[in-house]
C-alpha atoms as a PDB file:
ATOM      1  CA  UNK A   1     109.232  57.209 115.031  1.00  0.00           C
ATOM      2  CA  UNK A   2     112.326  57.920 116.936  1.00  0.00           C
ATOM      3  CA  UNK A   3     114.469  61.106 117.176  1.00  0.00           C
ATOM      4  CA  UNK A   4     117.002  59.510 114.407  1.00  0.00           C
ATOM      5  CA  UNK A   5     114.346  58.786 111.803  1.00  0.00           C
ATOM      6  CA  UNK A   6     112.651  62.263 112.107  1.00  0.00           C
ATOM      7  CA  UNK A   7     115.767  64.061 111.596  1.00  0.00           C
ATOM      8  CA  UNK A   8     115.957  62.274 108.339  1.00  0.00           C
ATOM      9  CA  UNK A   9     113.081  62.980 107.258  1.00  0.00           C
ATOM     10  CA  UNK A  10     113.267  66.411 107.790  1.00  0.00           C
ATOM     11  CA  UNK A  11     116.335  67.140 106.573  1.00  0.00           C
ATOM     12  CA  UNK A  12     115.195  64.935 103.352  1.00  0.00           C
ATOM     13  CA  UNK A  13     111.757  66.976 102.918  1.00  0.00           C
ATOM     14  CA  UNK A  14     114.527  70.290 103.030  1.00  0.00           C
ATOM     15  CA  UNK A  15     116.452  68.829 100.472  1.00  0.00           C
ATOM     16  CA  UNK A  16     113.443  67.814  98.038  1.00  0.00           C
ATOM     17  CA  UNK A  17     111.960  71.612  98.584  1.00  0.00           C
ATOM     18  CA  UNK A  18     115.035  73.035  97.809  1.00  0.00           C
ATOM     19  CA  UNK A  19     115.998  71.189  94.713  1.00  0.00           C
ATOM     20  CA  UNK A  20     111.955  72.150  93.481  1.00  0.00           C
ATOM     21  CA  UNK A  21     112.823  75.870  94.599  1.00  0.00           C
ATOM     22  CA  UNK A  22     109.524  76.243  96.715  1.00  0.00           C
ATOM     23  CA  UNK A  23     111.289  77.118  99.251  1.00  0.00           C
ATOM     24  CA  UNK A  24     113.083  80.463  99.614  1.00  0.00           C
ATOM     25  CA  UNK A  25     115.899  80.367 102.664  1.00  0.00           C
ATOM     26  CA  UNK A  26     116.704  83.750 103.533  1.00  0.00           C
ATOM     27  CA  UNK A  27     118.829  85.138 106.288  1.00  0.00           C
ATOM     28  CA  UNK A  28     117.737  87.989 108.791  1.00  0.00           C
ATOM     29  CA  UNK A  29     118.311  90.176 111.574  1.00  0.00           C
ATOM     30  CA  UNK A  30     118.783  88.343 114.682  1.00  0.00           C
ATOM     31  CA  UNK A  31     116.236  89.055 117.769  1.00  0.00           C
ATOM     32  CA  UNK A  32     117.845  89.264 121.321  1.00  0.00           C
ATOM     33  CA  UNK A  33     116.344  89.509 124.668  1.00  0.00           C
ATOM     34  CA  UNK A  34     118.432  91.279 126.784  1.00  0.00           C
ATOM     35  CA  UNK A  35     117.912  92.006 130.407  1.00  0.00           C
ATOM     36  CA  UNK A  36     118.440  95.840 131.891  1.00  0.00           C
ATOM     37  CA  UNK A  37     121.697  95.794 133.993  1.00  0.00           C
ATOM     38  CA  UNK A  38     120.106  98.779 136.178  1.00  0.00           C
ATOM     39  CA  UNK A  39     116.548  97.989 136.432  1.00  0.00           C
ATOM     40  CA  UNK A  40     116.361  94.379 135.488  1.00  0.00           C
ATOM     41  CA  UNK A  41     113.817  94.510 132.867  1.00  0.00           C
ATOM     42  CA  UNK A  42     113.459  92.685 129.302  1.00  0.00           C
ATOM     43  CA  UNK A  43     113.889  94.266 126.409  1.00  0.00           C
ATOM     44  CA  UNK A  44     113.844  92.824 122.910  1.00  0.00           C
ATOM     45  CA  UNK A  45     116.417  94.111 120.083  1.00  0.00           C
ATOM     46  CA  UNK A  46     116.673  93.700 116.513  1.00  0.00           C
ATOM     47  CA  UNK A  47     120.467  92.951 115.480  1.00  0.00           C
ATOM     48  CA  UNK A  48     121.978  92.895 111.966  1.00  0.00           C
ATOM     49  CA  UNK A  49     123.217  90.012 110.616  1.00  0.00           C
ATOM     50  CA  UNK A  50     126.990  89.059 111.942  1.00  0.00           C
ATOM     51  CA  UNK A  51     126.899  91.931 115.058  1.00  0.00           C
ATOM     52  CA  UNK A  52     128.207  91.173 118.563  1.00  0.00           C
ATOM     53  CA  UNK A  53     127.396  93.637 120.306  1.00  0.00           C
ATOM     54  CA  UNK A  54     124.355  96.448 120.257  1.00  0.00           C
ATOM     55  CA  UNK A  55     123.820  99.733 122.061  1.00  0.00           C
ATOM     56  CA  UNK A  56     120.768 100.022 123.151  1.00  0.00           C
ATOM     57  CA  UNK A  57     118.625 102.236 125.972  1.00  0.00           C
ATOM     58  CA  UNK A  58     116.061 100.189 128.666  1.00  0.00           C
ATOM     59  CA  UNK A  59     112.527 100.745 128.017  1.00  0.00           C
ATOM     60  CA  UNK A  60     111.593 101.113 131.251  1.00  0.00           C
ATOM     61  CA  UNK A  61     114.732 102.961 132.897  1.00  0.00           C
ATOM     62  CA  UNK A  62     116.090 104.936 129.827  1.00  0.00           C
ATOM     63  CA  UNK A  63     119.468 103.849 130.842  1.00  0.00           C
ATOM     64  CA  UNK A  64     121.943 102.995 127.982  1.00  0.00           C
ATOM     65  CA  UNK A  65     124.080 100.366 127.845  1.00  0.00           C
ATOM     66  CA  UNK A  66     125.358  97.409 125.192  1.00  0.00           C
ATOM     67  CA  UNK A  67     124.445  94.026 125.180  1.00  0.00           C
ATOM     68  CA  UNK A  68     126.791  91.063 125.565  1.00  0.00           C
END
């Protein structure tokens, strides 16, 4: 199967589902990894939907900054 024939399909199983309503859709918060500017260590964030920008202190440093 090639790349173009899979995205078909796919997007043709979606459109079956959703026209049977077994498949709910739903929209979330958004998960960011952001890396400490001080300390240089990951940190995962929740967002809500449609923010830019998050405050947020390092786990490992306590320092507080904002993500990008």
């Amino acid at each position: 199967m090639s790349k173009q024939s899979m995205r078909e399909e796919a997007e043709r199983l979606v459109r079956e589902a959703m026209e049977k309503r077994t498949l709910a859709i739903k929209q979330g918060n958004t998960r960011i990894d952001a890396v400490c500017g001080k300390c240089g260590a990951p940190n995962r964030l929740s967002a809500e939907r449609g923010a830019t920008r998050v405050k947020f202190a390092c786990k490992e440093c306590g320092h507080k900054q904002e993500t990008l």
